[in-house]
C-alpha atoms as a PDB file:
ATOM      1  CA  UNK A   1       0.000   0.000   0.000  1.00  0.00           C
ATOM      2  CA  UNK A   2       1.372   3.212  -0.956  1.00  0.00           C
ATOM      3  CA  UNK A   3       1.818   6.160   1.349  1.00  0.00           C
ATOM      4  CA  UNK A   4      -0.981   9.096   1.241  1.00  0.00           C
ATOM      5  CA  UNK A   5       1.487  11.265   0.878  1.00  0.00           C
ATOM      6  CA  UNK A   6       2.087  10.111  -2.424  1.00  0.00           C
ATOM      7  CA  UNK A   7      -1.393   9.615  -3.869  1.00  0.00           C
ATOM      8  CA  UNK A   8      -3.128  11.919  -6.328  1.00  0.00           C
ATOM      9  CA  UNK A   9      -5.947  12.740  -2.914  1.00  0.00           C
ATOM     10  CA  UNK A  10      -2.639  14.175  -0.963  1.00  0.00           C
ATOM     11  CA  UNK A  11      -1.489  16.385  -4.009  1.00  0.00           C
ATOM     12  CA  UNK A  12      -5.085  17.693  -4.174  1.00  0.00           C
ATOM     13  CA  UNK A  13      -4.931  18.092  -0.730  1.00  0.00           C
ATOM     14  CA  UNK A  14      -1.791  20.398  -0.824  1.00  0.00           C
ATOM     15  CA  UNK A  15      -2.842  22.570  -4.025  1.00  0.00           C
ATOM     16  CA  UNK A  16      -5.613  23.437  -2.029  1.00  0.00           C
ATOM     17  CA  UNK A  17      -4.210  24.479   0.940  1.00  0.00           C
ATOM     18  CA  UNK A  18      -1.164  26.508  -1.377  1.00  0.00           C
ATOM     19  CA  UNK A  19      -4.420  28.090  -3.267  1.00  0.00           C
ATOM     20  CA  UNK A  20      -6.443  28.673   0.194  1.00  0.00           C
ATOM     21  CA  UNK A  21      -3.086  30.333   1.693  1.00  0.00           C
ATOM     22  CA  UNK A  22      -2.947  32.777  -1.352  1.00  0.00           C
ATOM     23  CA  UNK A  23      -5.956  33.505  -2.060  1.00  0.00           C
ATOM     24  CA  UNK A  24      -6.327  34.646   1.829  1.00  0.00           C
ATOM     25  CA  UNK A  25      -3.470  36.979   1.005  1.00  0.00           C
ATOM     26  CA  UNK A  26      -1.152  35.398   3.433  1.00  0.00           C
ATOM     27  CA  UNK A  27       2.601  34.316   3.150  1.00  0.00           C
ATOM     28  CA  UNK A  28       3.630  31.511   4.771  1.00  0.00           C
ATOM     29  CA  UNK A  29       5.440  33.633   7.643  1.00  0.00           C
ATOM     30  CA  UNK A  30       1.689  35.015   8.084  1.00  0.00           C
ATOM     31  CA  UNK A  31       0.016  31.447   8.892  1.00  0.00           C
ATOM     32  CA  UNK A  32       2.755  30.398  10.877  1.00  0.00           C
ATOM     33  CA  UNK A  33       2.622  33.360  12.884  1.00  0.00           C
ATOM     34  CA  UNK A  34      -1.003  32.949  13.439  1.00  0.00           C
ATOM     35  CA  UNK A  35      -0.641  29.129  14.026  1.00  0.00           C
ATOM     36  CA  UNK A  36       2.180  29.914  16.287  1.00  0.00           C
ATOM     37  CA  UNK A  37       4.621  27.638  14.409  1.00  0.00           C
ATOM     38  CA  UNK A  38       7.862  28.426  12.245  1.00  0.00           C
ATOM     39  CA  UNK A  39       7.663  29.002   8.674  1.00  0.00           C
ATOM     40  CA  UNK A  40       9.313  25.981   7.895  1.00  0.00           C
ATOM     41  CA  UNK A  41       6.288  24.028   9.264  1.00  0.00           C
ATOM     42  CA  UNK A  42       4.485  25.737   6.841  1.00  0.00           C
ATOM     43  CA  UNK A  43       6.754  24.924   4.014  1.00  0.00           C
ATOM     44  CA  UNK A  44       7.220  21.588   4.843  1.00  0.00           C
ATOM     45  CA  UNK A  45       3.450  21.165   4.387  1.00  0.00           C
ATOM     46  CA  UNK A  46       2.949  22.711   1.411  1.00  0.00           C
ATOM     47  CA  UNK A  47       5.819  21.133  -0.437  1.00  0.00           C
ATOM     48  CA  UNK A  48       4.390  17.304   0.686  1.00  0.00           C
ATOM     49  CA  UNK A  49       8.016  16.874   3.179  1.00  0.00           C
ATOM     50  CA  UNK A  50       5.425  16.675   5.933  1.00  0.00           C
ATOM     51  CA  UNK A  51       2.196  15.164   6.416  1.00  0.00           C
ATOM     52  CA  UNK A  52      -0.678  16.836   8.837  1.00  0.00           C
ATOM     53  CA  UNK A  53      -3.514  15.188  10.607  1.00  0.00           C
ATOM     54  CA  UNK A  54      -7.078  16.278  10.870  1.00  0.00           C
ATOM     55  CA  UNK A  55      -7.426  18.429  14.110  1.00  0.00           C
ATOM     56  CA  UNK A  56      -3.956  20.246  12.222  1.00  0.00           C
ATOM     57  CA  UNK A  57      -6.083  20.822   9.131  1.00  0.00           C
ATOM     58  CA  UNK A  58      -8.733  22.603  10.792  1.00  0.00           C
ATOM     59  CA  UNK A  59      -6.431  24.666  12.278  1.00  0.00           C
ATOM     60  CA  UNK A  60      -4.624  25.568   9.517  1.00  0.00           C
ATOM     61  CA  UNK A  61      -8.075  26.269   7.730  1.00  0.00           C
ATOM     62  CA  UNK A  62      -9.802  28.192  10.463  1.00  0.00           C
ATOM     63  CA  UNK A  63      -6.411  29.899  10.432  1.00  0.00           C
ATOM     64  CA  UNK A  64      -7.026  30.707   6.701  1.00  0.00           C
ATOM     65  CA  UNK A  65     -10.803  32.003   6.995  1.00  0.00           C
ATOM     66  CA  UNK A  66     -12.282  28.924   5.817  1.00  0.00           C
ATOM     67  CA  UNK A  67     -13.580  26.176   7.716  1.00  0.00           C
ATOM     68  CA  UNK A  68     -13.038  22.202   7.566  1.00  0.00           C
ATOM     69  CA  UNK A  69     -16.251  21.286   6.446  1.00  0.00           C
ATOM     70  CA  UNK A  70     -15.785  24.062   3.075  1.00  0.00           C
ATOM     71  CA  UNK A  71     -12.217  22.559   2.329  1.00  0.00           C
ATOM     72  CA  UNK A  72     -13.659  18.727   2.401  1.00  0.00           C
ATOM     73  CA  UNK A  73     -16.604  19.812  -0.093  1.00  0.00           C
ATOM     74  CA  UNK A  74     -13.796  21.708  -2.270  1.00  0.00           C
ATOM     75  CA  UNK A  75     -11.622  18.775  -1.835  1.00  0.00           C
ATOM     76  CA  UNK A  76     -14.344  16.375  -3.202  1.00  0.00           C
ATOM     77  CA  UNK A  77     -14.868  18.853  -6.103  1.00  0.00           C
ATOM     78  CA  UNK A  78     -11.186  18.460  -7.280  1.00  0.00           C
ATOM     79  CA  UNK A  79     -10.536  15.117  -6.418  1.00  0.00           C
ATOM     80  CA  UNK A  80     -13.808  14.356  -8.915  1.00  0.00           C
ATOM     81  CA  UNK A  81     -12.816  16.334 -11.518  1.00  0.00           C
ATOM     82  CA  UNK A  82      -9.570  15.023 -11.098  1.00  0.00           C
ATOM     83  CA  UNK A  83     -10.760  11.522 -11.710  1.00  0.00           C
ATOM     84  CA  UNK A  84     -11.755  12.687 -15.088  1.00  0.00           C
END
């Protein structure tokens, strides 16, 4: 079984939270600042070196303006289309 840091569903998972980030209008020093974590956190996230687990993405989203709920029905949205 492959790691789910390697499937397509983790990719999708990261473009999203890249897209969220910018189109809040935050750099990555901003959400680690309000997550109270270094930027590197934040990096290592978005470039797949480290994987997060639920109660982190919520945080990370509510940091973001969004909430979990909105990212899971976007998720499903791209992960469909995706499949396409």
């Amino acid at each position: 079984m492959d790691k789910s840091l390697y499937k397509n569903e983790y990719k999708i998972i990261l473009e999203q939270l890249y897209r969220l980030r910018i189109g809040s209008g935050m750099r990555q020093t901003d959400l680690a600042e309000k997550l109270n974590v270094p930027q590197s956190f934040v990096s290592k996230i978005e470039s797949g070196e480290r994987r997060i687990d639920l109660i982190e993405l919520k945080e990370i989203c509510e940091a973001l303006g969004s909430n979990l709920k909105e990212f899971i029905n976007e998720f499903e949205k791209a992960f469909n289309e995706a499949k396409k």
